[in-house]
C-alpha atoms as a PDB file:
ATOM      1  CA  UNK A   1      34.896  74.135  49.207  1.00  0.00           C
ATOM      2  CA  UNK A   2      34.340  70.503  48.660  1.00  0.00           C
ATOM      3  CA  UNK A   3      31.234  68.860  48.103  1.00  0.00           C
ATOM      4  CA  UNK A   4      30.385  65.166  49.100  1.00  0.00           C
ATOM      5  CA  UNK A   5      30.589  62.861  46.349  1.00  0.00           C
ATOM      6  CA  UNK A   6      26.986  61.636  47.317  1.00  0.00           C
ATOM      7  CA  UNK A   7      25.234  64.619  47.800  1.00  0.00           C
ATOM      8  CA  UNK A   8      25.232  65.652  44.091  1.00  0.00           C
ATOM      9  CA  UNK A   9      22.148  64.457  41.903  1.00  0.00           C
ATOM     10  CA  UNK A  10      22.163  60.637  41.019  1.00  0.00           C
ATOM     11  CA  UNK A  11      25.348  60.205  43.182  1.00  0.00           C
ATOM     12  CA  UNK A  12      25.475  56.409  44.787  1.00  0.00           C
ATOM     13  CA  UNK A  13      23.782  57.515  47.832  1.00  0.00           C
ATOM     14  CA  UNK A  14      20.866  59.183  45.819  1.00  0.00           C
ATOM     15  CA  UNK A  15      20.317  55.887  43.460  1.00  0.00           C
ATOM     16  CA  UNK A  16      20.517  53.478  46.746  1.00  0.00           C
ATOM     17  CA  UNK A  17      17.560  55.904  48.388  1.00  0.00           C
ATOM     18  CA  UNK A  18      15.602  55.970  44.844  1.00  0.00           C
ATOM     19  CA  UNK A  19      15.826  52.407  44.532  1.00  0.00           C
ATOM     20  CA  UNK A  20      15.042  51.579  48.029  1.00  0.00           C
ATOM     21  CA  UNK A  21      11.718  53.654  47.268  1.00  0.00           C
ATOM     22  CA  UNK A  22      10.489  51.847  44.260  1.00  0.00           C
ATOM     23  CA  UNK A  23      11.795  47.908  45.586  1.00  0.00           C
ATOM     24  CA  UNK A  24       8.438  46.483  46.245  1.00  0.00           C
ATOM     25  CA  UNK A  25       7.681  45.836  49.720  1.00  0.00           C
ATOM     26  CA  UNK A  26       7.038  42.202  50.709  1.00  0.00           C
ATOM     27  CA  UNK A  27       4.040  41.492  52.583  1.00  0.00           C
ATOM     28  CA  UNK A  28       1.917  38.636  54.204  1.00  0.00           C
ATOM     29  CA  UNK A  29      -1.647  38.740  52.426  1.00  0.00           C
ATOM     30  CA  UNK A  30      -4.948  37.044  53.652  1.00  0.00           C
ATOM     31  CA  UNK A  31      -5.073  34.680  51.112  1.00  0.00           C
ATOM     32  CA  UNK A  32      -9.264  33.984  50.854  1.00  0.00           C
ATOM     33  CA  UNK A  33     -10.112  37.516  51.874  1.00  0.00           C
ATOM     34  CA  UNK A  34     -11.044  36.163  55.297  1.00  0.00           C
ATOM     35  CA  UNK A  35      -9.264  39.095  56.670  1.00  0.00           C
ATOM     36  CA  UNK A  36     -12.599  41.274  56.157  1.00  0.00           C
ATOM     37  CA  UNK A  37     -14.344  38.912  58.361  1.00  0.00           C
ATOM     38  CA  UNK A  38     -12.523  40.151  61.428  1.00  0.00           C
ATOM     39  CA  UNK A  39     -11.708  43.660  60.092  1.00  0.00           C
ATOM     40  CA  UNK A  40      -8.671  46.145  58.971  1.00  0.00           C
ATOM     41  CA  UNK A  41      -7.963  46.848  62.400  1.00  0.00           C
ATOM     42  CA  UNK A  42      -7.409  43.400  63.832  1.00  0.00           C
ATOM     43  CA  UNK A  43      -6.029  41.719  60.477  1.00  0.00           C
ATOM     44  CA  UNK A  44      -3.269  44.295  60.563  1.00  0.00           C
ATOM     45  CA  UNK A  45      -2.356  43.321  64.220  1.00  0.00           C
ATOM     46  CA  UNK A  46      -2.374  39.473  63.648  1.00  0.00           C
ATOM     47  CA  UNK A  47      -0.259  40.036  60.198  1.00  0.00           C
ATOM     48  CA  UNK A  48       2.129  42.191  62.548  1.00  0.00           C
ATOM     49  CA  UNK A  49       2.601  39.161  64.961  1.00  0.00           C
ATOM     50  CA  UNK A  50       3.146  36.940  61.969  1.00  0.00           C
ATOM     51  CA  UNK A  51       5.779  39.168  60.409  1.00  0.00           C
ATOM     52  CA  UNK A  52       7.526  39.456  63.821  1.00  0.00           C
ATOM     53  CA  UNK A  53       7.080  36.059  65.567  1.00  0.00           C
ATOM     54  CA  UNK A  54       7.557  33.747  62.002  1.00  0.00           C
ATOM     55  CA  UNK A  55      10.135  36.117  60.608  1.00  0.00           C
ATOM     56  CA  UNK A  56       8.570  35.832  57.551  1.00  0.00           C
ATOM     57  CA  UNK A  57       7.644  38.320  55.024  1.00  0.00           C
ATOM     58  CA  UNK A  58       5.758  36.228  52.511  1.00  0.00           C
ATOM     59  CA  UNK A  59       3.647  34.250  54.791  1.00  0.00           C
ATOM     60  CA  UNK A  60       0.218  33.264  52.923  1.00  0.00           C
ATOM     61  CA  UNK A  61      -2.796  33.739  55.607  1.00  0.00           C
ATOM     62  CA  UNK A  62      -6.066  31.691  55.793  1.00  0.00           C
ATOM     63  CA  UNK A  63      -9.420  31.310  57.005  1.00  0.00           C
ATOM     64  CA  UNK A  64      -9.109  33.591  59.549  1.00  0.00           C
ATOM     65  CA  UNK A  65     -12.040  34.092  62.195  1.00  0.00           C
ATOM     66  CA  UNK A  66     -13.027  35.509  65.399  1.00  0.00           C
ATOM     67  CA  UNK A  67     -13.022  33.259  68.671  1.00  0.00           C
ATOM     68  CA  UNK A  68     -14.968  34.500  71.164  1.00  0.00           C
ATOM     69  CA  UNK A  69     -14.150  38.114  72.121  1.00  0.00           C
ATOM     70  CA  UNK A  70     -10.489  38.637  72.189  1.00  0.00           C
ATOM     71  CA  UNK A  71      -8.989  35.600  69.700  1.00  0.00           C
ATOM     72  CA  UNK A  72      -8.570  35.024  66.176  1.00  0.00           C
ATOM     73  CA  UNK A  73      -7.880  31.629  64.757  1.00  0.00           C
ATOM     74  CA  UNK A  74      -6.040  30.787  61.167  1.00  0.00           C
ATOM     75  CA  UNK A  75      -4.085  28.961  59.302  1.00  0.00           C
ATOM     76  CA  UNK A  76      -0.184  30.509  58.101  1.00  0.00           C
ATOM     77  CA  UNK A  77       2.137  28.762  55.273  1.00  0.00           C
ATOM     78  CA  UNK A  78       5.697  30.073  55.666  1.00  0.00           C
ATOM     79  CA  UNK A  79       8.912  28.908  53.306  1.00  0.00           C
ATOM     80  CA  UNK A  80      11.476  27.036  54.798  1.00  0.00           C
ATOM     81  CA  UNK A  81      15.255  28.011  54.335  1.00  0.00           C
ATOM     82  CA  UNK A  82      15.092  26.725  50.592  1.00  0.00           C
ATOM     83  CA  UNK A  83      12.106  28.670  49.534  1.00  0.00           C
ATOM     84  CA  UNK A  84       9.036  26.556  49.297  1.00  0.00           C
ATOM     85  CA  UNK A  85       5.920  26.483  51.348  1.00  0.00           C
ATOM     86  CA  UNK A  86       5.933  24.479  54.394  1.00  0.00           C
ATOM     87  CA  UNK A  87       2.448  23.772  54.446  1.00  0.00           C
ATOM     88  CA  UNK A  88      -0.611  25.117  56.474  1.00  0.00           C
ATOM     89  CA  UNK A  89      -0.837  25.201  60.292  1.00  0.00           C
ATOM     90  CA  UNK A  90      -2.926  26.502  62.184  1.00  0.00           C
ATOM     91  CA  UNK A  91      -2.400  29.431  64.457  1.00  0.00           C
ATOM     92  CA  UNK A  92      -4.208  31.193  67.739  1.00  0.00           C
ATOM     93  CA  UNK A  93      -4.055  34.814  68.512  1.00  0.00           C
ATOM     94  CA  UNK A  94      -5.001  36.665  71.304  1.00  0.00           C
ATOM     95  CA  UNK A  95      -5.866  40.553  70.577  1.00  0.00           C
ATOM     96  CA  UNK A  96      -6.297  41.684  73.825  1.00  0.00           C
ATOM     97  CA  UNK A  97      -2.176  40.789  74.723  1.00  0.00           C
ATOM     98  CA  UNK A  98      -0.981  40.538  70.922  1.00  0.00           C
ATOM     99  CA  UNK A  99      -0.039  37.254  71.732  1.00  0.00           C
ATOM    100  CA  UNK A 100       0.111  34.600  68.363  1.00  0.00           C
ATOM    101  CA  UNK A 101       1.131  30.738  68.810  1.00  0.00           C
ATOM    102  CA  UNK A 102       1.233  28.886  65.827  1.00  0.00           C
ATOM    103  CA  UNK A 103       0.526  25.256  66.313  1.00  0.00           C
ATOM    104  CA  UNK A 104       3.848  23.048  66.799  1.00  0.00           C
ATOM    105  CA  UNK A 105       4.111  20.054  64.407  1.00  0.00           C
ATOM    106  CA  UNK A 106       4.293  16.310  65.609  1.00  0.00           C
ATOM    107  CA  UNK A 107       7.930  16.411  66.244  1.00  0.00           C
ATOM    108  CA  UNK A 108       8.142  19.207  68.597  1.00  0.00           C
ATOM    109  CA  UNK A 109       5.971  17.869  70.770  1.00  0.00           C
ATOM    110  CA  UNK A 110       7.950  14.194  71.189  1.00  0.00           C
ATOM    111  CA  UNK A 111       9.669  15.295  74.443  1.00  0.00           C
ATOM    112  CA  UNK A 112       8.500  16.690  77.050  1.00  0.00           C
ATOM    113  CA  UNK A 113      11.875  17.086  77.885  1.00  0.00           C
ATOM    114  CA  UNK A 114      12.831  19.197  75.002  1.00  0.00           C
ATOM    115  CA  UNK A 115      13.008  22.480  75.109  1.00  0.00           C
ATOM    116  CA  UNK A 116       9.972  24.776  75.184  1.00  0.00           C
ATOM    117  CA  UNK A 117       7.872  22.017  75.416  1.00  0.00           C
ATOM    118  CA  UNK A 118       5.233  23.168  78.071  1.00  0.00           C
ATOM    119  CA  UNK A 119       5.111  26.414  75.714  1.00  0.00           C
ATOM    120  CA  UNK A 120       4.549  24.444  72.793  1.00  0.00           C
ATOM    121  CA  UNK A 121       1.628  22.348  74.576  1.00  0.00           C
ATOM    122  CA  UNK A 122      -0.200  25.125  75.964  1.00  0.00           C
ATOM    123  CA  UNK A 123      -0.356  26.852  72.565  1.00  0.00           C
ATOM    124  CA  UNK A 124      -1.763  23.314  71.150  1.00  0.00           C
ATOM    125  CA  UNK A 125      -3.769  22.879  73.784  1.00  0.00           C
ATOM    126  CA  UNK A 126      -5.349  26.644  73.351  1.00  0.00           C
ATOM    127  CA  UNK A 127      -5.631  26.385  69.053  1.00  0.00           C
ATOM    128  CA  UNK A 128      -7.851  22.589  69.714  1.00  0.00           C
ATOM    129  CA  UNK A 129     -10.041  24.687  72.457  1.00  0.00           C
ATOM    130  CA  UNK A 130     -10.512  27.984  70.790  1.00  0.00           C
ATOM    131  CA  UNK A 131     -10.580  27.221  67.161  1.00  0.00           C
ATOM    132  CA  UNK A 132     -12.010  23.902  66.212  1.00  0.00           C
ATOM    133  CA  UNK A 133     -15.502  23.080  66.248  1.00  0.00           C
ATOM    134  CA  UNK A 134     -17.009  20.537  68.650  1.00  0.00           C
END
């Protein structure tokens, strides 16, 4: 009978399994603690629409809080292709479709031409009426 090289005890495929169990997980995090403001619940789903919208597994999260009913407003720093922090912007989410729009920077809104631009706008356009004061 022959056995499988990786099913015997600290074979390759056990170590790779082991080793995938301890590797720490990376994870956004609420930065200021903010998160308890608006609760577990809907921290969890706007850190869920960070991970999968930004692609980014080390975003650092800020200030969020609750805009009327269904929204939460905050601020995201993400790392660019070389590794650093990009800087804060601000972002809108809406629980009630699990929608998130982080606000576009100056260039992407040059052209209305461009690409996604109307998108863009509308998200802008949402994060100045829903999240700042006045």
């Amino acid at each position: 009978m022959r056995r499988d090289p990786g099913s015997r005890a600290g074979g390759p495929i056990a170590v790779l399994i082991a080793s995938l169990a301890i590797a720490p997980a990376l994870a956004q995090t609420v930065e200021d603690g903010s998160g308890a403001e608006i609760g577990a619940p809907d921290t969890t789903i706007v850190l869920d629409l960070i991970r999968r919208e930004l692609d980014s597994p080390d975003a650092k999260v800020t200030v969020l809080r609750r805009s009327g009913r269904s929204h939460v407003c905050g601020s995201v720093n993400v790392k660019n292709r070389d590794g650093l922090y990009t800087g804060e912007r601000g972002f809108v989410v809406d629980l009630e479709t699990r929608r998130f729009g982080r606000v576009p920077d100056g260039p992407e809104l040059l052209s209305p031409r461009s690409a996604g631009f109307a998108e863009k706008e509308a998200i802008r356009q949402s994060y100045f009426r829903l999240c700042l004061d006045g």
